[in-house]
PDB file of N, CA and C in Angstrom:
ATOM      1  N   UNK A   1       0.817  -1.199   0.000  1.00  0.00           N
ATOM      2  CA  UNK A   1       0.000   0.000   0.000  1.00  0.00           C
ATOM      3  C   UNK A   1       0.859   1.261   0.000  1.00  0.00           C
ATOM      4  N   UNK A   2       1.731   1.087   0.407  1.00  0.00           N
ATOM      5  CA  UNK A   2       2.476   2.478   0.877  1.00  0.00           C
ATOM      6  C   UNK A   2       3.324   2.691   0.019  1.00  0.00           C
ATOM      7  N   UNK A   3       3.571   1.914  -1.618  1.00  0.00           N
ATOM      8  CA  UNK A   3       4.130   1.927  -2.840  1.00  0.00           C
ATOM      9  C   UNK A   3       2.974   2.591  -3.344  1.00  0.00           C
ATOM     10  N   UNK A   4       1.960   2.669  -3.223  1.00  0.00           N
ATOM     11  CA  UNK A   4       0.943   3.250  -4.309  1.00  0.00           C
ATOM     12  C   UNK A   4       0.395   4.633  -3.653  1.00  0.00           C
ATOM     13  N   UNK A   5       0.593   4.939  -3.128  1.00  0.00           N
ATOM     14  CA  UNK A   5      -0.014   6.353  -2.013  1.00  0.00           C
ATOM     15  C   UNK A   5       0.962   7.207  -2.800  1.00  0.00           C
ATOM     16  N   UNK A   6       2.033   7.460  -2.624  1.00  0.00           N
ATOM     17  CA  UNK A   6       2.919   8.465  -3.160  1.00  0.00           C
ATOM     18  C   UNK A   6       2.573   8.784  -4.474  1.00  0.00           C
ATOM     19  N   UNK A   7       2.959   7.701  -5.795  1.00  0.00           N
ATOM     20  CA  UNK A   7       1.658   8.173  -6.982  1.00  0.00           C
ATOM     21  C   UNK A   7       0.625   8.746  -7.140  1.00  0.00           C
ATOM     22  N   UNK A   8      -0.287   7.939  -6.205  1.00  0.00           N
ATOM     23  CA  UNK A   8      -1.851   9.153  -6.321  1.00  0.00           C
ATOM     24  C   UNK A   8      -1.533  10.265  -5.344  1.00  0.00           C
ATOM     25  N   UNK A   9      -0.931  10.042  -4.514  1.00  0.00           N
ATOM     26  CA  UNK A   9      -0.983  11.805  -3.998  1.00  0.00           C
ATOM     27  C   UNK A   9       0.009  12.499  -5.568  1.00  0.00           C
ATOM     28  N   UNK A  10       0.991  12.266  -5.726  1.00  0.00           N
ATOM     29  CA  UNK A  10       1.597  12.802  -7.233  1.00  0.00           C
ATOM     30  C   UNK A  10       0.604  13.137  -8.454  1.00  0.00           C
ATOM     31  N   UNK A  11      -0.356  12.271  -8.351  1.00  0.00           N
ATOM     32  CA  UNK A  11      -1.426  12.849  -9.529  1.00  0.00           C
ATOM     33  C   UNK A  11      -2.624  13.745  -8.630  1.00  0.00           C
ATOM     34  N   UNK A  12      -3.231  13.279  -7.137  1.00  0.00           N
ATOM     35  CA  UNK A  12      -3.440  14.661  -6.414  1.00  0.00           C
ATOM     36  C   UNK A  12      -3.257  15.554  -6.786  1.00  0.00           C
ATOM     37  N   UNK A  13      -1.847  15.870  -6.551  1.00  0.00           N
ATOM     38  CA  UNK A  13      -1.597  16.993  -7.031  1.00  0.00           C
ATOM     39  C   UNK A  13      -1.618  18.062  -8.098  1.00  0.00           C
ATOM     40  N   UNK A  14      -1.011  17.267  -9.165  1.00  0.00           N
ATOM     41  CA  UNK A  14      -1.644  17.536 -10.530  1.00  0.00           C
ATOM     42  C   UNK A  14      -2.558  17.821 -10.654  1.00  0.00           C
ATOM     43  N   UNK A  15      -3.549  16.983 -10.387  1.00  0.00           N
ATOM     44  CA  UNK A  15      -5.153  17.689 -10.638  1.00  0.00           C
ATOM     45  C   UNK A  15      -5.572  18.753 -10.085  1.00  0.00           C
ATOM     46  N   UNK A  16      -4.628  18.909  -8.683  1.00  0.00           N
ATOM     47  CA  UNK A  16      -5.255  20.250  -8.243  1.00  0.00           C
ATOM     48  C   UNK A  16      -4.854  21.271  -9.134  1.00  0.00           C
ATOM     49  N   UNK A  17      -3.503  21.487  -9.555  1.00  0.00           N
ATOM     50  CA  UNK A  17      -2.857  22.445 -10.383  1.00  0.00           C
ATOM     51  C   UNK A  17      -3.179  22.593 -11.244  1.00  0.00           C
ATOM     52  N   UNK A  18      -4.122  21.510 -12.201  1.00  0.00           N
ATOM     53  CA  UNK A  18      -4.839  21.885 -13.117  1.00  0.00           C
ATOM     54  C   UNK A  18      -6.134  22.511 -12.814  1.00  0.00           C
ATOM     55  N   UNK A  19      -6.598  22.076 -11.895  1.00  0.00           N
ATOM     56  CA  UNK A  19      -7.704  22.539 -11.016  1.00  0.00           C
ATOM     57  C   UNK A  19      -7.453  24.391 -10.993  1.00  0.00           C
ATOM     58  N   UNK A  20      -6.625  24.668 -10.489  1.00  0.00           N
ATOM     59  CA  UNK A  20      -6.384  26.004 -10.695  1.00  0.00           C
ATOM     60  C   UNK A  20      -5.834  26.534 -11.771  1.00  0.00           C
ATOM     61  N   UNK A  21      -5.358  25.968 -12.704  1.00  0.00           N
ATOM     62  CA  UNK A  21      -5.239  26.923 -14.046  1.00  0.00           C
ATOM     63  C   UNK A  21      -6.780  26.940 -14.906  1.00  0.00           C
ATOM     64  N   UNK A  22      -7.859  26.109 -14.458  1.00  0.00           N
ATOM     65  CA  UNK A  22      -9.000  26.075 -15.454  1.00  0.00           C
ATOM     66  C   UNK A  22      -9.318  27.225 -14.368  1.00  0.00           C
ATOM     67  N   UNK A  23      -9.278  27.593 -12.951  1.00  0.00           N
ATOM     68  CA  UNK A  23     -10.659  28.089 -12.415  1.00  0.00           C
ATOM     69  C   UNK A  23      -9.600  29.594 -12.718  1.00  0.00           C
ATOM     70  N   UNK A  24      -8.538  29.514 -12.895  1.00  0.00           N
ATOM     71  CA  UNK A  24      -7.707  31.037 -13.347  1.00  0.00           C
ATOM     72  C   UNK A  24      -8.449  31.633 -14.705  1.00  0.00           C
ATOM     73  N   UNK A  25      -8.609  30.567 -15.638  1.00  0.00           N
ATOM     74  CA  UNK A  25      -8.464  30.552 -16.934  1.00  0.00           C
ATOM     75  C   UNK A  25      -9.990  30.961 -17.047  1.00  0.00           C
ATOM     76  N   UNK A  26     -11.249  30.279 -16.454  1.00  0.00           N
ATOM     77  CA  UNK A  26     -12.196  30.824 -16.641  1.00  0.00           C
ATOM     78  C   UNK A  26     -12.819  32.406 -15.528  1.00  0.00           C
ATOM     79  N   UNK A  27     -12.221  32.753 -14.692  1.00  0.00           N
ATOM     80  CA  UNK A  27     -11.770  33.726 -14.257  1.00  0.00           C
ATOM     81  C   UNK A  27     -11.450  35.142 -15.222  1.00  0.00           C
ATOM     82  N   UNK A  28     -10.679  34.458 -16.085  1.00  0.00           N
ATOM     83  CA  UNK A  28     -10.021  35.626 -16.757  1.00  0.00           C
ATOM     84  C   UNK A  28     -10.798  35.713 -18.179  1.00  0.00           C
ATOM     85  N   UNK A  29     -11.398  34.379 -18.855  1.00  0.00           N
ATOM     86  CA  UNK A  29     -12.981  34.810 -19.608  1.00  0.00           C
ATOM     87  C   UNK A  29     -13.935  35.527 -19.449  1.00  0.00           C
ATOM     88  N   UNK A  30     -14.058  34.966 -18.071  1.00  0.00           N
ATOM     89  CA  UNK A  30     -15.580  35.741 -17.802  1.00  0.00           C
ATOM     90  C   UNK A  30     -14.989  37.344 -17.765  1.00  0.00           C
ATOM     91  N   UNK A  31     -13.720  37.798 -17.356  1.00  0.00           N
ATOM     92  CA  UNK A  31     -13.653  39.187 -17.054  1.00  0.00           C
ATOM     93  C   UNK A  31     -13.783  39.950 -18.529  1.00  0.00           C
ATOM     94  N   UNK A  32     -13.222  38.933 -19.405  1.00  0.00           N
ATOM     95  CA  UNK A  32     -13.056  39.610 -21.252  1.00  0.00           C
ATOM     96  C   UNK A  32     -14.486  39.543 -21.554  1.00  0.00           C
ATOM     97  N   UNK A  33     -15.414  38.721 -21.176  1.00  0.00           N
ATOM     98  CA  UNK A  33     -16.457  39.078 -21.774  1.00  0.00           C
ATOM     99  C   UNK A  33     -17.539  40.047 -20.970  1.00  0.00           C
ATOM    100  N   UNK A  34     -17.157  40.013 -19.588  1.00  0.00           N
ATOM    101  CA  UNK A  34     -17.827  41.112 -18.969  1.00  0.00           C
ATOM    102  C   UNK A  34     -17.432  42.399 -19.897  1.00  0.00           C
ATOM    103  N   UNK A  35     -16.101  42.428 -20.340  1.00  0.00           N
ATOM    104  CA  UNK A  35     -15.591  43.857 -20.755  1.00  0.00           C
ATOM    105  C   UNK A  35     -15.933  43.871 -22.281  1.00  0.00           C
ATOM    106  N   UNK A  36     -16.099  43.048 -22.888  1.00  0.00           N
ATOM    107  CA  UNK A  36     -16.954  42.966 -24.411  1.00  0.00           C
ATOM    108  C   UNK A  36     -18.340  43.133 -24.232  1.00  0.00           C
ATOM    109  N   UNK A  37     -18.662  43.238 -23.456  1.00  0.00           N
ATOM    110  CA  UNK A  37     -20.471  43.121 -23.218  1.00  0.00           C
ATOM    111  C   UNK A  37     -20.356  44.622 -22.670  1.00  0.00           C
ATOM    112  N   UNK A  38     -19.760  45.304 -22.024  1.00  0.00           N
ATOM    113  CA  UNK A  38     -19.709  46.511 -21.047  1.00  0.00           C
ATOM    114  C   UNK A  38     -19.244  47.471 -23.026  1.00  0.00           C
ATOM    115  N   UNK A  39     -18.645  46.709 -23.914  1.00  0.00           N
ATOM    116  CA  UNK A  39     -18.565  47.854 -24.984  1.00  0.00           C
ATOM    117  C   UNK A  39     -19.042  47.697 -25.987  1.00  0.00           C
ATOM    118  N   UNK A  40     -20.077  46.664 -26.220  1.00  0.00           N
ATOM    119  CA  UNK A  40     -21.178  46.432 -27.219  1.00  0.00           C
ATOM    120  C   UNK A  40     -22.086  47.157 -26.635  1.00  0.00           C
ATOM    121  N   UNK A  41     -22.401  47.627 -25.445  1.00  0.00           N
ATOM    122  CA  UNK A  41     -23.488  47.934 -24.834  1.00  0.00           C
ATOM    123  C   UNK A  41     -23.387  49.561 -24.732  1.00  0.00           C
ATOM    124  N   UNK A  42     -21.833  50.512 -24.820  1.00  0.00           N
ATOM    125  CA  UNK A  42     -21.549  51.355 -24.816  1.00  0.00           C
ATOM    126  C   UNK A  42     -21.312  51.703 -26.560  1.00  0.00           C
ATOM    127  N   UNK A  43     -21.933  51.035 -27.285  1.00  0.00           N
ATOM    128  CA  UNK A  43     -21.780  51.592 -28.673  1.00  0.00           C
ATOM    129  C   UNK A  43     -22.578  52.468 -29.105  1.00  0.00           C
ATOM    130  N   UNK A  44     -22.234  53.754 -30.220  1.00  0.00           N
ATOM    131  CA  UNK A  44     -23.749  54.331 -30.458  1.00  0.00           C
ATOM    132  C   UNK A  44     -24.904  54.052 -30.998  1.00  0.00           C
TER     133      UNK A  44
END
């Protein structure tokens, strides 16, 4: 057992880090389209 723990905590991890580049990544969408919507809406 204690051969296989170190791996999945190793991919744990990983997933978290991917875990935070998607919740960065959609973070930083939603802000581009808040700001595309804030200047379609400011057009004449």
């Amino acid at each position: 057992m204690k051969k296989i723990l170190p791996p999945v905590l190793e991919e744990l991890l990983l997933v978290k880090e991917m875990s935070i580049q998607i919740a960065s990544a959609v973070e930083e969408q939603s802000s581009v389209s808040e700001e595309i919507s804030r200047n379609v809406h400011n057009l004449p």
